[in-house]
PDB file of N, CA and C in Angstrom:
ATOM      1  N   UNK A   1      83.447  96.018 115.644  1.00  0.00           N
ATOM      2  CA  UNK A   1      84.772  95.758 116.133  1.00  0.00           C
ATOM      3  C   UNK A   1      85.639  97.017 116.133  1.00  0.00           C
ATOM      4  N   UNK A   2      85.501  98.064 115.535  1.00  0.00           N
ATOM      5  CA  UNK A   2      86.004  99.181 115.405  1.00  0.00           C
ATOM      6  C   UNK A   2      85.205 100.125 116.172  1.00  0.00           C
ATOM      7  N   UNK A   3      85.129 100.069 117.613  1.00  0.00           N
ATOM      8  CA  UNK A   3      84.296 100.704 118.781  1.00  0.00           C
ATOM      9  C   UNK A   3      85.190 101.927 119.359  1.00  0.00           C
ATOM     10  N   UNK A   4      86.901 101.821 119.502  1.00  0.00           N
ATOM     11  CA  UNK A   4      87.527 102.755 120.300  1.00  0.00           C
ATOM     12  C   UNK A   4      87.796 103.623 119.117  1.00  0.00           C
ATOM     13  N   UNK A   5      88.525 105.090 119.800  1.00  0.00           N
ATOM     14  CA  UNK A   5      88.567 106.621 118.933  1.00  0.00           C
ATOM     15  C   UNK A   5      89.756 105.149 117.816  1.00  0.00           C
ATOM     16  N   UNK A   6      90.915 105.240 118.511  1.00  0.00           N
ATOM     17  CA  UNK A   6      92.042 105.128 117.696  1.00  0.00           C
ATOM     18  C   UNK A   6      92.117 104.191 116.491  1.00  0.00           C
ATOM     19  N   UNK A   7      91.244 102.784 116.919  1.00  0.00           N
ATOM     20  CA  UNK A   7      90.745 102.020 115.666  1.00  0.00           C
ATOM     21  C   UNK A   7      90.245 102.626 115.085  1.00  0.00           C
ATOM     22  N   UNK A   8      88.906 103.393 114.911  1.00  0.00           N
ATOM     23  CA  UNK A   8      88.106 104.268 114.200  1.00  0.00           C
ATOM     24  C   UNK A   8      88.905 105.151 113.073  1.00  0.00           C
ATOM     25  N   UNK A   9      90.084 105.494 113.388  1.00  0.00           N
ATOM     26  CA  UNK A   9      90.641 106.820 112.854  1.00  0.00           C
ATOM     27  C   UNK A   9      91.581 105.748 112.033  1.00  0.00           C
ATOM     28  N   UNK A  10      92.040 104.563 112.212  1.00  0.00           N
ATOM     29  CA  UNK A  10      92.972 103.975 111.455  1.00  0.00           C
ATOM     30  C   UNK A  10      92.501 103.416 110.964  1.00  0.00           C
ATOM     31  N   UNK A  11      90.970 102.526 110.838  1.00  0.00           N
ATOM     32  CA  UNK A  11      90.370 102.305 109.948  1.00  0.00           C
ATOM     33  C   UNK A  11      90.256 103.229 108.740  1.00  0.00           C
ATOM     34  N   UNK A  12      90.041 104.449 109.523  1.00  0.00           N
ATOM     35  CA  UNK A  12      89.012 105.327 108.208  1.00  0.00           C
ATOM     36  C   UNK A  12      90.397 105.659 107.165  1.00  0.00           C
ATOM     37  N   UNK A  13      91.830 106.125 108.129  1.00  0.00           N
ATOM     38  CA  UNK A  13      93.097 106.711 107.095  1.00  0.00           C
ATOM     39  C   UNK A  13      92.961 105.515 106.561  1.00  0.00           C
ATOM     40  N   UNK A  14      92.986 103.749 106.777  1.00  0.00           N
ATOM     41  CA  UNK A  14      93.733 102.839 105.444  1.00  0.00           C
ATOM     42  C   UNK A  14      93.143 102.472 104.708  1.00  0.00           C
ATOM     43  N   UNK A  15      91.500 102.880 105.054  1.00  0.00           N
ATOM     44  CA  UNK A  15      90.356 102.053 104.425  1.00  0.00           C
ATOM     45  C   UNK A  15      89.483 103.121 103.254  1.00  0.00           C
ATOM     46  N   UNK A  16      89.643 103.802 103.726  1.00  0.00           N
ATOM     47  CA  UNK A  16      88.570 104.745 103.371  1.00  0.00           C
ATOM     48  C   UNK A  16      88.843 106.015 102.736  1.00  0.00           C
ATOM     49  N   UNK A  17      89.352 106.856 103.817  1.00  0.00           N
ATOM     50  CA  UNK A  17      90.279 108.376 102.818  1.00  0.00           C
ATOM     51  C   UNK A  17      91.713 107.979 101.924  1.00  0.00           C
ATOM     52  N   UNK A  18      92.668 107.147 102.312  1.00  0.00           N
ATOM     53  CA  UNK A  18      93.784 106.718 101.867  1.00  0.00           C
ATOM     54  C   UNK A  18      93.882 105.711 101.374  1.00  0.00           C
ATOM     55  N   UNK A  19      94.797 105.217 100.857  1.00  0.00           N
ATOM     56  CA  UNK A  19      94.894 103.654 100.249  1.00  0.00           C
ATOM     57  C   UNK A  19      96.550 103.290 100.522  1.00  0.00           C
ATOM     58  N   UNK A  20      96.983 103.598 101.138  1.00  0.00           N
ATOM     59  CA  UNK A  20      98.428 103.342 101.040  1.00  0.00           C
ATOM     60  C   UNK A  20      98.633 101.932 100.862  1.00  0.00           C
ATOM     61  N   UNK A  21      99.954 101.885  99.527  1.00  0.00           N
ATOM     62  CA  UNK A  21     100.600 100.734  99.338  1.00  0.00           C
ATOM     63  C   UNK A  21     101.033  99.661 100.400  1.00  0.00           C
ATOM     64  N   UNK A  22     102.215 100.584 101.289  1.00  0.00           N
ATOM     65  CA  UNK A  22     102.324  99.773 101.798  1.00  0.00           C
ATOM     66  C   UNK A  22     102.109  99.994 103.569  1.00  0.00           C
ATOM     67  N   UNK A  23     101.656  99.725 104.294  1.00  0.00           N
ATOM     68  CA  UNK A  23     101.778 100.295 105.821  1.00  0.00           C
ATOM     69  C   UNK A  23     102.934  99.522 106.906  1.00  0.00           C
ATOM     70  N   UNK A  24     103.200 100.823 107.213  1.00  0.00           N
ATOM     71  CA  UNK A  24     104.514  99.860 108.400  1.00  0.00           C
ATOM     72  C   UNK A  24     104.220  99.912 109.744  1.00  0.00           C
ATOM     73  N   UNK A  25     104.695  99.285 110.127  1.00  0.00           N
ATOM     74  CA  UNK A  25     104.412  98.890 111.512  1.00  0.00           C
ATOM     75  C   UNK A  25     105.682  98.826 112.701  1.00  0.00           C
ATOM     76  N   UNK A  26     106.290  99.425 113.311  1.00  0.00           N
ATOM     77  CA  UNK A  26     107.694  99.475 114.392  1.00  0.00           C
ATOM     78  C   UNK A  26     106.958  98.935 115.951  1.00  0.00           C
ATOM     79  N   UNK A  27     107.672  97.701 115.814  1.00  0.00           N
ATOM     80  CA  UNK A  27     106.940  96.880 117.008  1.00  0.00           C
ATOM     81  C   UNK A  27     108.143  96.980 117.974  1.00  0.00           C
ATOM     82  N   UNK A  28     108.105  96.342 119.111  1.00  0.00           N
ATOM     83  CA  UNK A  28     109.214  95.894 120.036  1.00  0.00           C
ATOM     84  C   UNK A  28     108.610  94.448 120.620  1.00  0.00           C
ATOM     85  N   UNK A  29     109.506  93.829 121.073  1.00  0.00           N
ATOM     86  CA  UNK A  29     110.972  93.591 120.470  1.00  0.00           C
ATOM     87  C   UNK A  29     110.927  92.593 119.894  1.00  0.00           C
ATOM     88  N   UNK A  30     112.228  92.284 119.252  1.00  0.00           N
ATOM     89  CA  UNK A  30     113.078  91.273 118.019  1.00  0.00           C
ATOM     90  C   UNK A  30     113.285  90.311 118.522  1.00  0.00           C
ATOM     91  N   UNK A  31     113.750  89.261 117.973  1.00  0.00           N
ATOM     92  CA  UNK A  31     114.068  88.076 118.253  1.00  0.00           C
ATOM     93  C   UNK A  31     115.607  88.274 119.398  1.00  0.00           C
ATOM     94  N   UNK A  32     115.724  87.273 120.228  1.00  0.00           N
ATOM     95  CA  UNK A  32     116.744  87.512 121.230  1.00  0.00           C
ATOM     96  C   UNK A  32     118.206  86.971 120.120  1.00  0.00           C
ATOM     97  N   UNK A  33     119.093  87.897 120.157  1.00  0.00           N
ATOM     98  CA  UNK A  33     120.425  88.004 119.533  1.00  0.00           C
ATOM     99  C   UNK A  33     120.251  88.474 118.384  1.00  0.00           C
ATOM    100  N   UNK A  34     119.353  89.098 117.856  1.00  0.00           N
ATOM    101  CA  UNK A  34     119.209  90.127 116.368  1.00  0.00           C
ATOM    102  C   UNK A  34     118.767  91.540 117.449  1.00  0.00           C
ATOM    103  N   UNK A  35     119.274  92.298 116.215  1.00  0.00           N
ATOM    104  CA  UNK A  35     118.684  93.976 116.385  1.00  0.00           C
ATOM    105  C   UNK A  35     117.568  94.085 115.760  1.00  0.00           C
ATOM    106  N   UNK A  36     117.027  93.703 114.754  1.00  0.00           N
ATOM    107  CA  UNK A  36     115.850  93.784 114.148  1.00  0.00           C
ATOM    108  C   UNK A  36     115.270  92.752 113.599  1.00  0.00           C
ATOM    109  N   UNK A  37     113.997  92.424 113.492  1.00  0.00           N
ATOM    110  CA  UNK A  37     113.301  91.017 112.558  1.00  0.00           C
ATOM    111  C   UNK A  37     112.609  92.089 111.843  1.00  0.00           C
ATOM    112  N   UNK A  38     112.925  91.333 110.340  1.00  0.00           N
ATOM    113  CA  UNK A  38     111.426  91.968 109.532  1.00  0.00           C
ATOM    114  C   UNK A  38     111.451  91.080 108.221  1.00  0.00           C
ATOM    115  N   UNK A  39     110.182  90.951 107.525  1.00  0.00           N
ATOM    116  CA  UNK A  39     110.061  90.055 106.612  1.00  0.00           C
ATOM    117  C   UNK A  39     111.094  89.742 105.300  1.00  0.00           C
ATOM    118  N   UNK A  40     111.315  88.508 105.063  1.00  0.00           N
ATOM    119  CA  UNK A  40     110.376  87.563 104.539  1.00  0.00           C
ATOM    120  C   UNK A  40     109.946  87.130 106.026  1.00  0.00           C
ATOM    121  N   UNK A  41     108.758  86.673 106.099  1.00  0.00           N
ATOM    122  CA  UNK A  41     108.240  85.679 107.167  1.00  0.00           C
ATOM    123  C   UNK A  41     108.435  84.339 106.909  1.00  0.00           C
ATOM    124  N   UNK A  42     108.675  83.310 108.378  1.00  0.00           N
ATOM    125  CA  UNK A  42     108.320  81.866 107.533  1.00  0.00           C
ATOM    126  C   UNK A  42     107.219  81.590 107.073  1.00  0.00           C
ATOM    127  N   UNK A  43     107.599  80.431 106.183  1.00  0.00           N
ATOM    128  CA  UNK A  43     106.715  80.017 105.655  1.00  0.00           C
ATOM    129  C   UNK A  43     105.850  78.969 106.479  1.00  0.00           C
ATOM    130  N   UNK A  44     104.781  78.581 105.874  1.00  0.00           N
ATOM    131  CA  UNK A  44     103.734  78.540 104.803  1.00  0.00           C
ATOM    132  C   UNK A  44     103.174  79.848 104.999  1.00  0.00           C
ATOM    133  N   UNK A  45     102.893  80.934 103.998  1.00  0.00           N
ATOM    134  CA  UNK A  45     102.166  82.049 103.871  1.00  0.00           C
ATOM    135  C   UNK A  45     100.790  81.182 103.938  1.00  0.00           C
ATOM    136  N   UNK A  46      99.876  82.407 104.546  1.00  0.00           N
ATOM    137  CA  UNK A  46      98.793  82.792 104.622  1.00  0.00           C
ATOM    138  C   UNK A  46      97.880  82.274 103.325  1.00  0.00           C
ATOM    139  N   UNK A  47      97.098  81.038 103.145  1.00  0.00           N
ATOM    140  CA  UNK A  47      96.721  80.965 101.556  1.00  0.00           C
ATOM    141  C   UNK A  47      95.439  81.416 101.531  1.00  0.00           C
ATOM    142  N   UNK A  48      95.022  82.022 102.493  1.00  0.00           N
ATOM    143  CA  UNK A  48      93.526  83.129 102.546  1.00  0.00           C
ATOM    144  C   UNK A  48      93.807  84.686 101.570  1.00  0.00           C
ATOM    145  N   UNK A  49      95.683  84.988 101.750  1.00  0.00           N
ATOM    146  CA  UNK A  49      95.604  86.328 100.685  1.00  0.00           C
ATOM    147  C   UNK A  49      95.869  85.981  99.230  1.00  0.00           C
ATOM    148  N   UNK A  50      95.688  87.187  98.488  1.00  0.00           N
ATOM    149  CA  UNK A  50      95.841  87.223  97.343  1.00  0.00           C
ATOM    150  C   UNK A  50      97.674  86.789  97.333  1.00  0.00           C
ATOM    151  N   UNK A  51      97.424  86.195  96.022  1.00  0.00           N
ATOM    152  CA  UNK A  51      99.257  85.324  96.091  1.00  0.00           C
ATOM    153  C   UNK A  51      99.903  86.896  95.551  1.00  0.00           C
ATOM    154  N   UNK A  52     100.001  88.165  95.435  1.00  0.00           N
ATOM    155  CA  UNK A  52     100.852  89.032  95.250  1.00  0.00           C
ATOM    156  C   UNK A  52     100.808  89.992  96.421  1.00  0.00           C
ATOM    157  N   UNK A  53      99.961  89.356  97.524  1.00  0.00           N
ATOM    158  CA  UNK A  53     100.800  90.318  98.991  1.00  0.00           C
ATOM    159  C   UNK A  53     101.590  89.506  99.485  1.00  0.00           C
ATOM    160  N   UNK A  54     101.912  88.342  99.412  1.00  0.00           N
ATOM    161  CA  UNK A  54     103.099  87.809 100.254  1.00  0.00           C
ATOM    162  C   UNK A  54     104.451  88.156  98.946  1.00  0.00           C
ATOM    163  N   UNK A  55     104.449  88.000  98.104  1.00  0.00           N
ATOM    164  CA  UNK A  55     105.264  88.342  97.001  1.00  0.00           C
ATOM    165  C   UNK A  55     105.537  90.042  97.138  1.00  0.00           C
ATOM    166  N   UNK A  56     104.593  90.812  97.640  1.00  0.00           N
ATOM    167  CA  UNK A  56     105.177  92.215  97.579  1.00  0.00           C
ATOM    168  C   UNK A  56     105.762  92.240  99.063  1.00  0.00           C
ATOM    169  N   UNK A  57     105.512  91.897 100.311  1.00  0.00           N
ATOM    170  CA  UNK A  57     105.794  91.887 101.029  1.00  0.00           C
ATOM    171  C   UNK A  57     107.508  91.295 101.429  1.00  0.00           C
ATOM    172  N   UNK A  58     107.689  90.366 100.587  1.00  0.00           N
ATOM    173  CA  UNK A  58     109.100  89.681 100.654  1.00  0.00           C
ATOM    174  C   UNK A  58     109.887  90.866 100.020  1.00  0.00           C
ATOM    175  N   UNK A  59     109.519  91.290  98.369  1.00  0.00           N
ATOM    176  CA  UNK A  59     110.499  91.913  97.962  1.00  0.00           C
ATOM    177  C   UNK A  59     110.772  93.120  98.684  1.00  0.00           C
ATOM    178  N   UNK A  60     109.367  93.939  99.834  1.00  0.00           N
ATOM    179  CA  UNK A  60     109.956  94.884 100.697  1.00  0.00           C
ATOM    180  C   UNK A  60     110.808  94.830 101.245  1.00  0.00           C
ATOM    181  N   UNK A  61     110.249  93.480 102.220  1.00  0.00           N
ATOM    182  CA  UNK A  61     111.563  93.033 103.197  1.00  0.00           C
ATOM    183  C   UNK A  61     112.708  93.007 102.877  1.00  0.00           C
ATOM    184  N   UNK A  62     113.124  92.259 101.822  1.00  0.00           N
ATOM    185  CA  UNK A  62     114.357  91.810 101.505  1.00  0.00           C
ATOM    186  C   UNK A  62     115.051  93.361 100.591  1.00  0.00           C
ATOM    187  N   UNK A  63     114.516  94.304 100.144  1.00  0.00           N
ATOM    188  CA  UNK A  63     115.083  95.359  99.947  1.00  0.00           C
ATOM    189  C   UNK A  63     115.263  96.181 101.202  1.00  0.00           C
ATOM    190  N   UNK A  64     114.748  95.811 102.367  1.00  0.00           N
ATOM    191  CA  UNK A  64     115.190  96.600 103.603  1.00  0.00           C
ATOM    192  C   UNK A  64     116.316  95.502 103.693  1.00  0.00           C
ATOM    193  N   UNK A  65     116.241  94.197 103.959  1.00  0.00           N
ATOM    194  CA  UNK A  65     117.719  93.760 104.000  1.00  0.00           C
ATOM    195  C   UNK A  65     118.804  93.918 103.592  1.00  0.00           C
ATOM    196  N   UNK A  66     118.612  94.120 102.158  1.00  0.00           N
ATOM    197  CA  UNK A  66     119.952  94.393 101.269  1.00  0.00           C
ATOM    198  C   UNK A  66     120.628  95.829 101.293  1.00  0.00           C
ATOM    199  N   UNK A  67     119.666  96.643 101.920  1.00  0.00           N
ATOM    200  CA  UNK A  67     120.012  98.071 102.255  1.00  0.00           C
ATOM    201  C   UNK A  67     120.855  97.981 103.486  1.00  0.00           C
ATOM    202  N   UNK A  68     120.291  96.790 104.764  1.00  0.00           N
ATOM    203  CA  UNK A  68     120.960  97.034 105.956  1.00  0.00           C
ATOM    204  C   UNK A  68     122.147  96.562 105.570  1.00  0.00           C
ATOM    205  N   UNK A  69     122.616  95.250 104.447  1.00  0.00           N
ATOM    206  CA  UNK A  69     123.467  94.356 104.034  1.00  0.00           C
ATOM    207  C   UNK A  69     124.690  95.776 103.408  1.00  0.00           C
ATOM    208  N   UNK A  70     124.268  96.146 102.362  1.00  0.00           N
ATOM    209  CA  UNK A  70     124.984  97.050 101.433  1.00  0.00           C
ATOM    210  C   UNK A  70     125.797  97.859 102.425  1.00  0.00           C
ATOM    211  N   UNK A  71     125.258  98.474 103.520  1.00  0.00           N
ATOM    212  CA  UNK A  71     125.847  99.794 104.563  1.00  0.00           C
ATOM    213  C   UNK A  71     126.336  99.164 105.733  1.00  0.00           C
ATOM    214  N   UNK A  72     126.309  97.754 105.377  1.00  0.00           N
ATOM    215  CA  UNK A  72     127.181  97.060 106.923  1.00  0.00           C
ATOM    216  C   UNK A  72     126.700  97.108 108.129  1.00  0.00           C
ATOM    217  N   UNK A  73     125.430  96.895 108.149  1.00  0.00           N
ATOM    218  CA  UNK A  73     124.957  97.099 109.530  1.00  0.00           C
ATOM    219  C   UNK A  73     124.385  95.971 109.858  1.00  0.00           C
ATOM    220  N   UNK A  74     124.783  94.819 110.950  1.00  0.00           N
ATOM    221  CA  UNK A  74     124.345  93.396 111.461  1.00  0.00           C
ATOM    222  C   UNK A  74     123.567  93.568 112.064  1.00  0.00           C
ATOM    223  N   UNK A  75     122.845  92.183 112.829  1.00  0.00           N
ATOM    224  CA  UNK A  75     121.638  91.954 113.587  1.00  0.00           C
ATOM    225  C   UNK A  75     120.596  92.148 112.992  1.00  0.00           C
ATOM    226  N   UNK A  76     120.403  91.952 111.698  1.00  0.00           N
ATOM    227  CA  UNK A  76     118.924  91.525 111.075  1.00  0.00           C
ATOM    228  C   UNK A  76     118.792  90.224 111.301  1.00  0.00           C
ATOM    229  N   UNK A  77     117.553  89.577 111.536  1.00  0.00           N
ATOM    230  CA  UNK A  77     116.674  88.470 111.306  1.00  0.00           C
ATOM    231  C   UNK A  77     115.226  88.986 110.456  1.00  0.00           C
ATOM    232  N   UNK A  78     115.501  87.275 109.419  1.00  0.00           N
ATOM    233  CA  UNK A  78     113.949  87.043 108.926  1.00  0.00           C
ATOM    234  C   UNK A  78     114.119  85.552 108.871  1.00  0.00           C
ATOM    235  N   UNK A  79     112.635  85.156 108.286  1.00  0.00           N
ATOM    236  CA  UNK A  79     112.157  84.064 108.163  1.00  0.00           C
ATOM    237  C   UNK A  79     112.721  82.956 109.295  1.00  0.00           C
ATOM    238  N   UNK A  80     113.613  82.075 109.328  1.00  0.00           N
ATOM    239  CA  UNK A  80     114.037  80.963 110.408  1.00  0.00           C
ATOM    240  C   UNK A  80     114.760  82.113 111.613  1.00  0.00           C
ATOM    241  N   UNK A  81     114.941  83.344 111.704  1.00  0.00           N
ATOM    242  CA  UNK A  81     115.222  83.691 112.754  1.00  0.00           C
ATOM    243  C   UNK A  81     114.280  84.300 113.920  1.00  0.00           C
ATOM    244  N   UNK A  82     112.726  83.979 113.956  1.00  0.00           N
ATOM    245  CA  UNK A  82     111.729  84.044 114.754  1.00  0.00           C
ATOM    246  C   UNK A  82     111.029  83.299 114.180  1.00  0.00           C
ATOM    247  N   UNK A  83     109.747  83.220 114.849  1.00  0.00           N
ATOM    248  CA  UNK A  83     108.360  82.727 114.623  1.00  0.00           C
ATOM    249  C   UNK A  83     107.625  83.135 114.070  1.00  0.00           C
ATOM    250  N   UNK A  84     107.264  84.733 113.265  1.00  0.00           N
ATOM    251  CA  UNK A  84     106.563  84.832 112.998  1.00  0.00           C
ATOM    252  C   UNK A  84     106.245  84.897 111.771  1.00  0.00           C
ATOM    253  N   UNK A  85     104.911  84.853 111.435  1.00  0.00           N
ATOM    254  CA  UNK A  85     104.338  84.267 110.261  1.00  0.00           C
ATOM    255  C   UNK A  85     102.968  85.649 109.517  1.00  0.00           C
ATOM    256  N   UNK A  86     102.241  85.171 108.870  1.00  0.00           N
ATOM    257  CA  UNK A  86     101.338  85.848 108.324  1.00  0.00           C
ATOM    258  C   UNK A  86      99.587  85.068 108.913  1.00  0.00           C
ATOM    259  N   UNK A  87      99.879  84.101 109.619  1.00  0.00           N
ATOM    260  CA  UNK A  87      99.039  83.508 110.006  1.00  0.00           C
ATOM    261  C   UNK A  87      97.764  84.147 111.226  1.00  0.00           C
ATOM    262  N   UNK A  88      98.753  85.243 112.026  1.00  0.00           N
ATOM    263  CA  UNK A  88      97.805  85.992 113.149  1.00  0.00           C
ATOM    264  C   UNK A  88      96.939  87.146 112.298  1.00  0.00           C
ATOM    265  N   UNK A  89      95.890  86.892 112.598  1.00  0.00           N
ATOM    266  CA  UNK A  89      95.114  87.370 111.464  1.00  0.00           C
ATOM    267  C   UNK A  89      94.576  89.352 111.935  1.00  0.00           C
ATOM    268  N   UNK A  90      95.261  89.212 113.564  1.00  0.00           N
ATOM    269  CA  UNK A  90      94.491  90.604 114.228  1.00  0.00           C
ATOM    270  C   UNK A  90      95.332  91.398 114.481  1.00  0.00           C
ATOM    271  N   UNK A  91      96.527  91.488 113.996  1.00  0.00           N
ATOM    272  CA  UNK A  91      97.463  92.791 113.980  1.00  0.00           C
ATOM    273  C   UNK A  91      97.491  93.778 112.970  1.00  0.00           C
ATOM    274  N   UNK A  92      98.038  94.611 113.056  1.00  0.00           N
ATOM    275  CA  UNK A  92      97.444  96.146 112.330  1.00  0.00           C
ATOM    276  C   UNK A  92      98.021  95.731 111.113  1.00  0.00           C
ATOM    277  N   UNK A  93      99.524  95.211 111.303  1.00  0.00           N
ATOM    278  CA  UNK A  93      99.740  95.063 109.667  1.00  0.00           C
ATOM    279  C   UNK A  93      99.303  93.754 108.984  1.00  0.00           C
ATOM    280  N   UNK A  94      98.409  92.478 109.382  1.00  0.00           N
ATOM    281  CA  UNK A  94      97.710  91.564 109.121  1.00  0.00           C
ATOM    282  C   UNK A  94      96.819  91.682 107.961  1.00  0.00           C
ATOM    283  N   UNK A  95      96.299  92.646 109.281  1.00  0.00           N
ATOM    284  CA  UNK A  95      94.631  93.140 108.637  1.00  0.00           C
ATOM    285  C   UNK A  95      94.701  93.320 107.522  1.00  0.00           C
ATOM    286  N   UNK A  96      95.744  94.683 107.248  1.00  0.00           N
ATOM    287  CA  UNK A  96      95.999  95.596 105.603  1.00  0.00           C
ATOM    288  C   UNK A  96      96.081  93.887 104.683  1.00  0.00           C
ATOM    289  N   UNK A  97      96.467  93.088 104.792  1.00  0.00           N
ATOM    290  CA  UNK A  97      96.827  92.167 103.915  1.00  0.00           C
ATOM    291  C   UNK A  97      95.084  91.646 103.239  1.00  0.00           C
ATOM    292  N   UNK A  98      94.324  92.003 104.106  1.00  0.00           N
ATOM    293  CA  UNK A  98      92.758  91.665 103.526  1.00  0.00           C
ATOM    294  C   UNK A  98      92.043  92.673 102.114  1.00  0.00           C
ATOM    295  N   UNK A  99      93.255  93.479 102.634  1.00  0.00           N
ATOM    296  CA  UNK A  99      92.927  95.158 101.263  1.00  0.00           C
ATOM    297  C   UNK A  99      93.860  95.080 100.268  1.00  0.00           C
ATOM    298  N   UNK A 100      94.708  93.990  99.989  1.00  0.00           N
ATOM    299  CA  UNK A 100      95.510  93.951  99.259  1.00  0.00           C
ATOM    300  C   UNK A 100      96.661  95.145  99.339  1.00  0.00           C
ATOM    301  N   UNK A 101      97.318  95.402 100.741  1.00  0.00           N
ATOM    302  CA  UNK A 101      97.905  96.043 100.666  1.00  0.00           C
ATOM    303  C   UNK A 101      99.239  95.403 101.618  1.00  0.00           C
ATOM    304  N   UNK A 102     100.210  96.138 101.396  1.00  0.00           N
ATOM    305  CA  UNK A 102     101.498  95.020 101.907  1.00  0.00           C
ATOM    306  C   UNK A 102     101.803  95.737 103.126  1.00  0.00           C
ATOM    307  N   UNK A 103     101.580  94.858 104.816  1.00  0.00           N
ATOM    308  CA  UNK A 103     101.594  95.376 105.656  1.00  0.00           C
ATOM    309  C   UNK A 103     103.473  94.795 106.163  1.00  0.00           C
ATOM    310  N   UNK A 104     103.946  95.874 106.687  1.00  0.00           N
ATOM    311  CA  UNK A 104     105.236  95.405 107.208  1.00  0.00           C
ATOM    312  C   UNK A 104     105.899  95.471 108.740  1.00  0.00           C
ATOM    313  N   UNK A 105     105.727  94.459 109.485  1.00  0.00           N
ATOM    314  CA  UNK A 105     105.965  94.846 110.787  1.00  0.00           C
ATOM    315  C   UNK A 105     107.621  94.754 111.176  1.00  0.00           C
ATOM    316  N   UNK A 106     107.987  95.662 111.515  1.00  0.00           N
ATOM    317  CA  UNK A 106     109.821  94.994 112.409  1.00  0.00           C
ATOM    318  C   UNK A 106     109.429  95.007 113.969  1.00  0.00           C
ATOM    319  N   UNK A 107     110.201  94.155 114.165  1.00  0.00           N
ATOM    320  CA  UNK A 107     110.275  94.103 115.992  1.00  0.00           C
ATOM    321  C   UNK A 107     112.197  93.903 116.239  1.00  0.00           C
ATOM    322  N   UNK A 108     112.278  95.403 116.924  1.00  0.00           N
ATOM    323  CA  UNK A 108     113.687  96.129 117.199  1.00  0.00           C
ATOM    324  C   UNK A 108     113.909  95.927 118.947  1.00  0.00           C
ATOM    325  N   UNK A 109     114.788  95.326 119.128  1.00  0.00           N
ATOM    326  CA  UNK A 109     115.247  95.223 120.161  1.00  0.00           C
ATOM    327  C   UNK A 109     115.476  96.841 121.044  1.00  0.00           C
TER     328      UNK A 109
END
Protein backbone atom coordinates (compact mmCIF):
# COMPACT_ATOMS: atom_id res chain seq x y z
CA UNK A 1 0.00 0.00 0.00
CA UNK A 2 2.90 2.28 0.34
CA UNK A 3 3.79 2.03 -3.64
CA UNK A 4 4.14 6.04 -4.50
CA UNK A 5 7.70 8.20 -3.72
CA UNK A 6 5.63 10.49 -1.21
CA UNK A 7 3.87 7.70 0.94
CA UNK A 8 7.17 5.90 1.04
CA UNK A 9 9.06 8.89 2.52
CA UNK A 10 6.19 9.59 5.12
CA UNK A 11 5.98 6.30 6.08
CA UNK A 12 9.66 5.89 6.66
CA UNK A 13 9.94 9.87 8.65
CA UNK A 14 6.76 8.60 11.18
CA UNK A 15 7.44 5.05 11.27
CA UNK A 16 10.74 4.28 11.15
CA UNK A 17 13.63 7.11 11.42
CA UNK A 18 11.32 9.42 13.71
CA UNK A 19 8.70 8.89 16.19
CA UNK A 20 7.06 12.11 16.59
CA UNK A 21 4.55 12.70 19.37
CA UNK A 22 2.39 14.38 17.81
CA UNK A 23 1.80 14.92 13.79
CA UNK A 24 -0.24 17.74 12.31
CA UNK A 25 -2.03 17.91 9.59
CA UNK A 26 -3.42 21.68 7.78
CA UNK A 27 -6.31 20.53 5.66
CA UNK A 28 -8.84 22.82 3.73
CA UNK A 29 -11.60 23.59 4.34
CA UNK A 30 -13.60 24.08 7.74
CA UNK A 31 -16.86 23.78 8.49
CA UNK A 32 -19.12 26.58 6.64
CA UNK A 33 -19.33 29.73 9.23
CA UNK A 34 -16.08 28.81 11.37
CA UNK A 35 -12.46 29.83 10.39
CA UNK A 36 -11.05 26.75 11.66
CA UNK A 37 -12.24 23.06 12.94
CA UNK A 38 -9.87 21.13 14.99
CA UNK A 39 -10.27 18.56 17.69
CA UNK A 40 -11.97 17.45 20.23
CA UNK A 41 -13.78 15.34 17.53
CA UNK A 42 -17.35 14.01 18.01
CA UNK A 43 -17.92 11.46 19.66
CA UNK A 44 -18.04 8.03 19.86
CA UNK A 45 -14.11 7.80 19.52
CA UNK A 46 -12.60 5.21 17.65
CA UNK A 47 -12.65 2.01 20.25
CA UNK A 48 -9.99 0.18 17.91
CA UNK A 49 -7.21 2.90 19.61
CA UNK A 50 -5.47 2.78 22.60
CA UNK A 51 -7.88 4.85 25.19
CA UNK A 52 -4.80 7.55 25.69
CA UNK A 53 -4.77 8.77 21.92
CA UNK A 54 -8.13 10.12 21.97
CA UNK A 55 -7.35 11.61 25.54
CA UNK A 56 -4.02 13.15 24.17
CA UNK A 57 -5.57 14.29 21.21
CA UNK A 58 -8.48 16.32 23.02
CA UNK A 59 -6.10 17.89 25.48
CA UNK A 60 -4.10 19.12 22.16
CA UNK A 61 -7.03 20.36 20.70
CA UNK A 62 -8.50 22.05 23.37
CA UNK A 63 -5.07 23.76 24.31
CA UNK A 64 -5.10 25.09 20.68
CA UNK A 65 -8.58 26.34 21.66
CA UNK A 66 -7.89 28.03 24.75
CA UNK A 67 -4.91 29.71 23.08
CA UNK A 68 -7.26 30.92 20.14
CA UNK A 69 -9.88 31.74 23.25
CA UNK A 70 -7.15 33.62 25.57
CA UNK A 71 -5.92 36.10 22.34
CA UNK A 72 -9.51 36.72 21.12
CA UNK A 73 -9.56 35.27 18.01
CA UNK A 74 -13.28 33.68 16.80
CA UNK A 75 -14.36 31.13 14.31
CA UNK A 76 -13.12 28.01 15.91
CA UNK A 77 -15.22 24.85 15.65
CA UNK A 78 -14.91 21.36 17.34
CA UNK A 79 -16.78 18.44 18.13
CA UNK A 80 -20.85 19.38 17.25
CA UNK A 81 -19.49 21.99 14.86
CA UNK A 82 -18.67 19.40 11.87
CA UNK A 83 -18.74 15.83 11.25
CA UNK A 84 -15.79 14.70 11.78
CA UNK A 85 -14.75 11.92 13.77
CA UNK A 86 -11.79 9.44 14.33
CA UNK A 87 -13.67 6.81 12.56
CA UNK A 88 -12.01 7.31 8.75
CA UNK A 89 -9.40 5.08 9.22
CA UNK A 90 -7.14 6.34 5.78
CA UNK A 91 -6.04 9.81 6.46
CA UNK A 92 -2.52 10.76 7.29
CA UNK A 93 -3.42 11.85 10.69
CA UNK A 94 -5.75 8.56 11.31
CA UNK A 95 -3.21 6.30 10.50
CA UNK A 96 -0.51 7.86 13.22
CA UNK A 97 -3.34 6.93 15.76
CA UNK A 98 -2.38 3.00 14.99
CA UNK A 99 1.39 4.04 16.42
CA UNK A 100 0.10 5.48 19.32
CA UNK A 101 0.79 8.73 18.30
CA UNK A 102 -1.65 11.82 18.44
CA UNK A 103 -2.50 12.82 14.91
CA UNK A 104 -4.11 16.42 14.56
CA UNK A 105 -5.93 17.59 11.57
CA UNK A 106 -7.52 21.45 11.20
CA UNK A 107 -9.55 22.25 8.19
CA UNK A 108 -9.18 26.34 7.68
CA UNK A 109 -11.40 28.00 5.58
Amino acid sequence: MSNMKETTNMNRQLFIEWFPQIMYNHHQTGPAGAVIFMPPFRDPFNYNFDPLVPLGIEMVGTAMHSRLVAEGKGGSAMRSGANYSTWWNGGLRTVTYFHNMIGIATRRR
